[in-house]
Protein backbone atom coordinates (compact mmCIF):
# COMPACT_ATOMS: atom_id res chain seq x y z
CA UNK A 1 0.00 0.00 0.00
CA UNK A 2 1.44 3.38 -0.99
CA UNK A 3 2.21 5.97 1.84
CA UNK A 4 -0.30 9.01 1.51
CA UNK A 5 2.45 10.88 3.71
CA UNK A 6 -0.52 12.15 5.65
CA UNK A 7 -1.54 10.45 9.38
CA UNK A 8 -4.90 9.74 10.23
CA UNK A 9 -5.54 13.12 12.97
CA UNK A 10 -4.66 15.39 9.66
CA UNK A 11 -7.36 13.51 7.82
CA UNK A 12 -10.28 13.33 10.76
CA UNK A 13 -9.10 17.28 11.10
CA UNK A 14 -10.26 17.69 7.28
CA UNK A 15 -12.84 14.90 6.84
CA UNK A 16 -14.09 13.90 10.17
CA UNK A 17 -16.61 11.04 10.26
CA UNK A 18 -19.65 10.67 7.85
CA UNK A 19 -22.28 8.20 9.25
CA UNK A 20 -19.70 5.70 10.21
CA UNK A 21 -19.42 7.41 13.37
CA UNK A 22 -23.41 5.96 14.30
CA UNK A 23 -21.65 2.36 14.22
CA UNK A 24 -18.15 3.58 15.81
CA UNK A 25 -20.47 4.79 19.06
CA UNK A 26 -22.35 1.76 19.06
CA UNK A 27 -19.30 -0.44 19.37
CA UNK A 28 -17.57 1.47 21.32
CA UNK A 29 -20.33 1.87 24.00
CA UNK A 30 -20.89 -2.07 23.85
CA UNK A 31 -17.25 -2.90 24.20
CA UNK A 32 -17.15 -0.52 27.35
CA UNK A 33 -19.85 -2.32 28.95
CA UNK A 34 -18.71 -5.66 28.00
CA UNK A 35 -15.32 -4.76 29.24
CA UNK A 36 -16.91 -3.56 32.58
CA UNK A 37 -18.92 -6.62 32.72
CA UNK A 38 -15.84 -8.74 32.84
CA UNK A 39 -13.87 -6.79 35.13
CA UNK A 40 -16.98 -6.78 37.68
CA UNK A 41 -16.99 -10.85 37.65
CA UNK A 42 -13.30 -10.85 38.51
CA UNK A 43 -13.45 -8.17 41.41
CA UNK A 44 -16.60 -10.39 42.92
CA UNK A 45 -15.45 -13.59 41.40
CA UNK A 46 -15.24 -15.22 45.21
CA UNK A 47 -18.66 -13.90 45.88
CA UNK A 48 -20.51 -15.12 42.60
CA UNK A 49 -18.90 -18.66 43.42
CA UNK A 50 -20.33 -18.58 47.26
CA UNK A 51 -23.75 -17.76 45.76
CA UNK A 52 -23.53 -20.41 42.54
CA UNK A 53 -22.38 -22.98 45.01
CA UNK A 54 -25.56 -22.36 47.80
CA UNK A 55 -27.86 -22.21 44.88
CA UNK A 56 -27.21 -25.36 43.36
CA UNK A 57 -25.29 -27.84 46.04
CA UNK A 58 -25.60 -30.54 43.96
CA UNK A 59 -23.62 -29.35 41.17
CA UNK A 60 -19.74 -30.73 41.07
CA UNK A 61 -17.12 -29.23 43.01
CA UNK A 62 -15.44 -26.39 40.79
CA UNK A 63 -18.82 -26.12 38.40
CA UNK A 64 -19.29 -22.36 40.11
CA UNK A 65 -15.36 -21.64 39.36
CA UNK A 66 -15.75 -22.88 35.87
CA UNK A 67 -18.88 -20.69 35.19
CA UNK A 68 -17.73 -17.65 36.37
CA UNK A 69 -13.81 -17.99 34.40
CA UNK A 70 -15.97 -19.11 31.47
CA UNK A 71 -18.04 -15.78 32.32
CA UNK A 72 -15.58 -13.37 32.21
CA UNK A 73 -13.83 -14.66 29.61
CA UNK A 74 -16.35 -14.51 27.05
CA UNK A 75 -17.28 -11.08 28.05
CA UNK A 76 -13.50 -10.06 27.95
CA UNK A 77 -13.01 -11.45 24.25
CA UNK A 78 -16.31 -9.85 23.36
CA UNK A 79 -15.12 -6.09 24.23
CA UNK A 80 -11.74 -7.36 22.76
CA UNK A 81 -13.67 -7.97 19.89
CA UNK A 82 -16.07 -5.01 19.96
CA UNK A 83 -12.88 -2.39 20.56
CA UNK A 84 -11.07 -3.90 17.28
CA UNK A 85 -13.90 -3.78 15.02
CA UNK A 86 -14.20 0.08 15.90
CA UNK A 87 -10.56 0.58 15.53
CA UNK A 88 -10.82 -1.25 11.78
CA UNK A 89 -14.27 0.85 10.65
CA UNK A 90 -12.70 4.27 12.17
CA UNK A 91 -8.86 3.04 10.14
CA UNK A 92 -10.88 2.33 7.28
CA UNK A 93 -13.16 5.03 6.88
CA UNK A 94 -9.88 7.79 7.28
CA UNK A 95 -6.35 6.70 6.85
CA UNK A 96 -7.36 3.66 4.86
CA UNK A 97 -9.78 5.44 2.34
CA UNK A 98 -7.07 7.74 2.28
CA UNK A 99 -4.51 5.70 0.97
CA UNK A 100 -6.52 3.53 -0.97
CA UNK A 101 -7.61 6.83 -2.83
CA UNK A 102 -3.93 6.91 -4.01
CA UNK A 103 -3.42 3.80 -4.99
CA UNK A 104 -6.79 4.26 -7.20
CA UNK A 105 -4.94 7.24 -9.01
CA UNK A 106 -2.25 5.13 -9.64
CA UNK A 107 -4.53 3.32 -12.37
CA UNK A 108 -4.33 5.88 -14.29
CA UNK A 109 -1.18 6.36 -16.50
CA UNK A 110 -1.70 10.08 -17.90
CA UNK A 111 -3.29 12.29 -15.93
CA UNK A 112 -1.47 15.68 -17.18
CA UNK A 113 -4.04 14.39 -20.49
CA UNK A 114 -6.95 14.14 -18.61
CA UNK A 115 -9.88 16.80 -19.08
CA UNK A 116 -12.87 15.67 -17.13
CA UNK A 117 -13.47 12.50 -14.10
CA UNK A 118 -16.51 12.28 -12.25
CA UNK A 119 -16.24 10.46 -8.83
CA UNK A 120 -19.80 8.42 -8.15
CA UNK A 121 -20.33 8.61 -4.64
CA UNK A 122 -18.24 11.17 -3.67
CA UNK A 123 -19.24 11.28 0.05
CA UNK A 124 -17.13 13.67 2.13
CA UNK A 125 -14.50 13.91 -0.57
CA UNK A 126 -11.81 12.27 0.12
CA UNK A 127 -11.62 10.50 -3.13
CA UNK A 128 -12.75 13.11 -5.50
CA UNK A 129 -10.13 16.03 -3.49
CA UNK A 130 -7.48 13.23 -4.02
CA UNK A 131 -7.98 13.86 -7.74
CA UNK A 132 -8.52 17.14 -7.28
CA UNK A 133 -4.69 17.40 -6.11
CA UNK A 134 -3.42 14.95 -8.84
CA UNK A 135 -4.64 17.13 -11.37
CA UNK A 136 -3.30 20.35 -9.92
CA UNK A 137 -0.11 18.71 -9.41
CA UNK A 138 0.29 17.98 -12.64
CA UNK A 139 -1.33 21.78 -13.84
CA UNK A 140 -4.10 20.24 -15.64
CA UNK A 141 -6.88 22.34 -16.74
CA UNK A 142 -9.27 19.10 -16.27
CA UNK A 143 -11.75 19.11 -13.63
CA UNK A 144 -13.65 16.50 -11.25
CA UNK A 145 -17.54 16.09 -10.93
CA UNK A 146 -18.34 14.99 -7.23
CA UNK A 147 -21.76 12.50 -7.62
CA UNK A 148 -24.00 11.99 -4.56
CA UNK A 149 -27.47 11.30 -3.21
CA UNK A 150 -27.76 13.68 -0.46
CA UNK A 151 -27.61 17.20 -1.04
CA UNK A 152 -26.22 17.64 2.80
CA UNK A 153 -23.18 15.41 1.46
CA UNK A 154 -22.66 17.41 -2.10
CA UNK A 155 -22.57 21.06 0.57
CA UNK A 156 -20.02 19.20 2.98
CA UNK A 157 -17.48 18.07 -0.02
CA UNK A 158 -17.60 21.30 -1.35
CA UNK A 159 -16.50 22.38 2.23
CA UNK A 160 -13.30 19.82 2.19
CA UNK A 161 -12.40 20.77 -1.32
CA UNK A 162 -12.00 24.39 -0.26
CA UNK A 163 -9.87 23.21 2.99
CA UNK A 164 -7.88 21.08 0.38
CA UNK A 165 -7.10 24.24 -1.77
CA UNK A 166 -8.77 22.52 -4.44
CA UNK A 167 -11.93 24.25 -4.68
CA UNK A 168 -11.37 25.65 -8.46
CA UNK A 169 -11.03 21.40 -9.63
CA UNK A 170 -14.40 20.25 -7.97
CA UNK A 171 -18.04 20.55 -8.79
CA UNK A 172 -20.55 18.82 -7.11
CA UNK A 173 -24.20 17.52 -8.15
CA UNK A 174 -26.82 15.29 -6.47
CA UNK A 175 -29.03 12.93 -7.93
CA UNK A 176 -29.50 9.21 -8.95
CA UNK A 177 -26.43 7.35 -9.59
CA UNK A 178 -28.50 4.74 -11.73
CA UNK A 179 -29.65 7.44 -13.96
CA UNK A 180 -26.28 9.82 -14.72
CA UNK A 181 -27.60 12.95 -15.68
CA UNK A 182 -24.52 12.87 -17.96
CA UNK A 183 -23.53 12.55 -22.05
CA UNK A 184 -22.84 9.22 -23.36
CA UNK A 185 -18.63 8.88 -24.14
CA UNK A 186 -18.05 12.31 -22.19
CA UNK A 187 -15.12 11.75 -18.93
CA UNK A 188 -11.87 10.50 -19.45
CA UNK A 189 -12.06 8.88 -16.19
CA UNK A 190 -14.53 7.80 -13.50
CA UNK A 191 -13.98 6.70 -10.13
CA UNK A 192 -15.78 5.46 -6.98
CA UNK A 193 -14.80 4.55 -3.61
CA UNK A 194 -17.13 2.15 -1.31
CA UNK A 195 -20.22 3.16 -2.67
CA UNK A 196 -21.56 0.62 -5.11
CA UNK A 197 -22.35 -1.83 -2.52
CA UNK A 198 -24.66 0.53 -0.86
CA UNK A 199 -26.68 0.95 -4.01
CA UNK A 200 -30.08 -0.87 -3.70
CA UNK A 201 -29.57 -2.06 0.00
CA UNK A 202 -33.15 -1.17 0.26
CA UNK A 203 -34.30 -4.95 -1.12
CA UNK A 204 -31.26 -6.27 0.93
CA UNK A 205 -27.42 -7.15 0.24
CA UNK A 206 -27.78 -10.89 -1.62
CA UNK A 207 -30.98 -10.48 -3.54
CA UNK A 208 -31.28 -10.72 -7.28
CA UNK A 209 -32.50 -6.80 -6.99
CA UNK A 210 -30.08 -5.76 -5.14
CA UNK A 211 -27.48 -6.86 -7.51
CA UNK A 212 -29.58 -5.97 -10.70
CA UNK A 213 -29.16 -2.07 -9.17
CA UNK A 214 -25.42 -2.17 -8.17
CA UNK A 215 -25.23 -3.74 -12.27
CA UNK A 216 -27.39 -0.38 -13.66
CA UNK A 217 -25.34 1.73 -11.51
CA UNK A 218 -21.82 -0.12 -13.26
CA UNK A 219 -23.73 0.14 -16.69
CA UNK A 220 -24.06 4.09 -16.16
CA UNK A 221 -20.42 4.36 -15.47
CA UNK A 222 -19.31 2.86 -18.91
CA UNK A 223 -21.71 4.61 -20.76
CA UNK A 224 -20.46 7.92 -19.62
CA UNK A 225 -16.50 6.86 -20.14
CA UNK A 226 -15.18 8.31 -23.04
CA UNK A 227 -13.51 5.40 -25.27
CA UNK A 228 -10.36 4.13 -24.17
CA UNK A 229 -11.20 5.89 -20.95
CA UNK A 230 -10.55 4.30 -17.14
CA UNK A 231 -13.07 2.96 -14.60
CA UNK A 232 -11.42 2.59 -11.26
CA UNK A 233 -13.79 1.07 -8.31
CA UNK A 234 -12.85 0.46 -5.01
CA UNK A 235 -15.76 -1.77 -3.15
CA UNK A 236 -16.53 -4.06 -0.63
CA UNK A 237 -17.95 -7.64 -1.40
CA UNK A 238 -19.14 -7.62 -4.88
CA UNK A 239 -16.45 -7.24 -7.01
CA UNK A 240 -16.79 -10.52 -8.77
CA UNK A 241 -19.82 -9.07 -9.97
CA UNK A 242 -18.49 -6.27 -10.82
CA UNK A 243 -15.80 -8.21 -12.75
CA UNK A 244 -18.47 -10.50 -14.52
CA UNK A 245 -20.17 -7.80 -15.68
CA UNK A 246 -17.39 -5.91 -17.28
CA UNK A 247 -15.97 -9.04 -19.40
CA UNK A 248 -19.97 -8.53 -20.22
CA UNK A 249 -19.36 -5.55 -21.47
CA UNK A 250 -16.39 -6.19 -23.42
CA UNK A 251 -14.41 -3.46 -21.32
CA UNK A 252 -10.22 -4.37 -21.54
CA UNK A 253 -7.36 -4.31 -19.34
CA UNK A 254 -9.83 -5.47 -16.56
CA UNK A 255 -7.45 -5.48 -13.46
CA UNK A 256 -8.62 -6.77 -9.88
CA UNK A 257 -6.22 -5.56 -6.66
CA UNK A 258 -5.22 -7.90 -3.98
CA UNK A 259 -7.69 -8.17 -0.99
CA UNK A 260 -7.85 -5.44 1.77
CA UNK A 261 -9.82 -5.56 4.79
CA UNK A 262 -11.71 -2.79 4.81
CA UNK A 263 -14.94 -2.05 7.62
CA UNK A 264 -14.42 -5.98 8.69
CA UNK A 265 -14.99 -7.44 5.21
CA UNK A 266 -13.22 -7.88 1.88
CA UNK A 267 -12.72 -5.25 -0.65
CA UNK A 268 -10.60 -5.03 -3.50
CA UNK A 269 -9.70 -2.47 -6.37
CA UNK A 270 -11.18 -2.87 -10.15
CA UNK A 271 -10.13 -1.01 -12.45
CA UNK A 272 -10.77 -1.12 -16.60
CA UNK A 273 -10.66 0.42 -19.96
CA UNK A 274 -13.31 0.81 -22.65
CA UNK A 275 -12.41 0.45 -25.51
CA UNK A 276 -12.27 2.56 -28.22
CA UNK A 277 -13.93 0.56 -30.91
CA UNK A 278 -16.68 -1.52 -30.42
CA UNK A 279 -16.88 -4.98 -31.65
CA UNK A 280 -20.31 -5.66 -33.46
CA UNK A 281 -19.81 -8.71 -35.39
CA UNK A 282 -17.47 -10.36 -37.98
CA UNK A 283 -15.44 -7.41 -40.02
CA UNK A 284 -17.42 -4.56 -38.39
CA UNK A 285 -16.51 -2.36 -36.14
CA UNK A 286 -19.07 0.14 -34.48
CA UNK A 287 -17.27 3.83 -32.79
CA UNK A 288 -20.76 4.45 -31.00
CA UNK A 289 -21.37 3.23 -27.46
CA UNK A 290 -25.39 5.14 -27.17
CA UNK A 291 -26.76 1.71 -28.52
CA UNK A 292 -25.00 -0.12 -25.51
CA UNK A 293 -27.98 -2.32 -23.57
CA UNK A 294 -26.57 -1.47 -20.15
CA UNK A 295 -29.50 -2.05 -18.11
């Protein structure tokens, strides 16, 4: 993994938490009281014994002793538990997003050539600034389209962007990311960071639904990539399907990045190229994507 040269207090100082933080309280709360729980068997662990013991006589010698270690010690790997699953979602959602975001810039070879990327998903922008600052870097005149559902999000990137000294790269709309409100063929690059599997969560993770959405949403993103532009998608848990669907689609160079644990789960890196002439049938060659089926 690359080094972002930035820690993870100089990103929570810029990006802070975005709903994650809901589930970061939860566990944290739980693993405090499970953690409490266990100490509070040990300090009386004498006492609970005395009482197990007069309420069932009849039991073995050393049952109580047995109950109570067994006790603790499953409430003690529980907060154990609890504490690292909060440490991985808050890693993941900053310094790991951060330097994933990096390595998704790395699939693209050119960027000095690049004119216009749109970032699905954008969220709080730490993806879509990261561009922001590759393309300044290299003085591009090209600019980056933020994408989101919630029009609270779209205000708060456009926040980060201007913290980032990036604010003349980035636009931001809102909408529906299974209905781009974009030209066919039109950015030279797209990009997307943990947001696909979230689309259609409504009619649950594994159902045929589900998937048929998070496939629309993929369809959207070639049809608005220029030919012989780059698709870059960092998600969690589907990316075979997101693989599947691409060979589908006849997109080349499809490259899959070794598995990271990101938010407890697997995630990986995808990233493509459409090509620049479509294959129709024998001896013909089509240059117009509009007629793609990519429903």
């Amino acid at each position: 993994m690359g080094k972002s040269g930035r820690g993870c207090s100089q990103i929570y100082a810029v990006y802070g938490m975005d709903e994650e933080w809901q589930t970061l309280l939860f566990l944290i709360i739980h693993a405090t009281l499970f953690s409490f729980l266990a100490f509070l068997i040990l300090l009386y662990f004498d006492l609970l014994c005395f009482h197990f013991d007069s309420l069932f006589p009849s039991l073995p010698l050393g049952t109580s002793r047995f109950a109570a270690g067994f006790a603790a010690s499953v409430t003690a790997i529980s907060a154990a538990c609890l504490f690292f699953a909060a440490g991985n979602i808050f890693y993941s959602s900053l310094a790991l997003h951060w330097d994933m975001s990096q390595r998704m810039l790395n699939s693209v070879s050119d960027w000095s050539s690049v004119k216009h990327v749109l970032a699905v998903g954008s969220g709080r922008g730490i993806l879509l600034n990261s561009v922001a600052m590759q393309l300044k870097k290299e003085g591009s005149f090209g600019r980056v389209v933020g994408f989101d559902r919630r029009k609270a999000t779209v205000s708060s990137t456009l926040n980060t962007a201007k913290v980032e000294g990036v604010q003349e790269y980035v636009t931001c709309r809102e909408g529906d990311p299974r209905t781009l409100p974009f030209s066919d063929n039109y950015f030279d690059v797209v990009v997307s960071a943990v947001f696909l599997h979230t689309v259609g969560k409504e009619f649950g993770p594994r159902t045929a639904a589900a998937a048929a959405e998070r496939m629309r949403v993929l369809g959207e993103v070639v049809r608005v990539l220029k030919p012989g532009g780059v698709g870059v998608v960092w998600d969690l848990l589907h990316v075979p399907e997101y693989v599947q669907r691409l060979q589908e689609l006849k997109m080349e160079e499809i490259r899959v990045s070794e598995r990271v644990t990101a938010f407890m789960v697997s995630s990986h890196i995808v990233s493509f190229r459409k090509p620049r002439h479509r294959l129709v049938g024998p001896g013909e060659v089509r240059l117009d994507w509009t007629s793609i089926d990519i429903c």
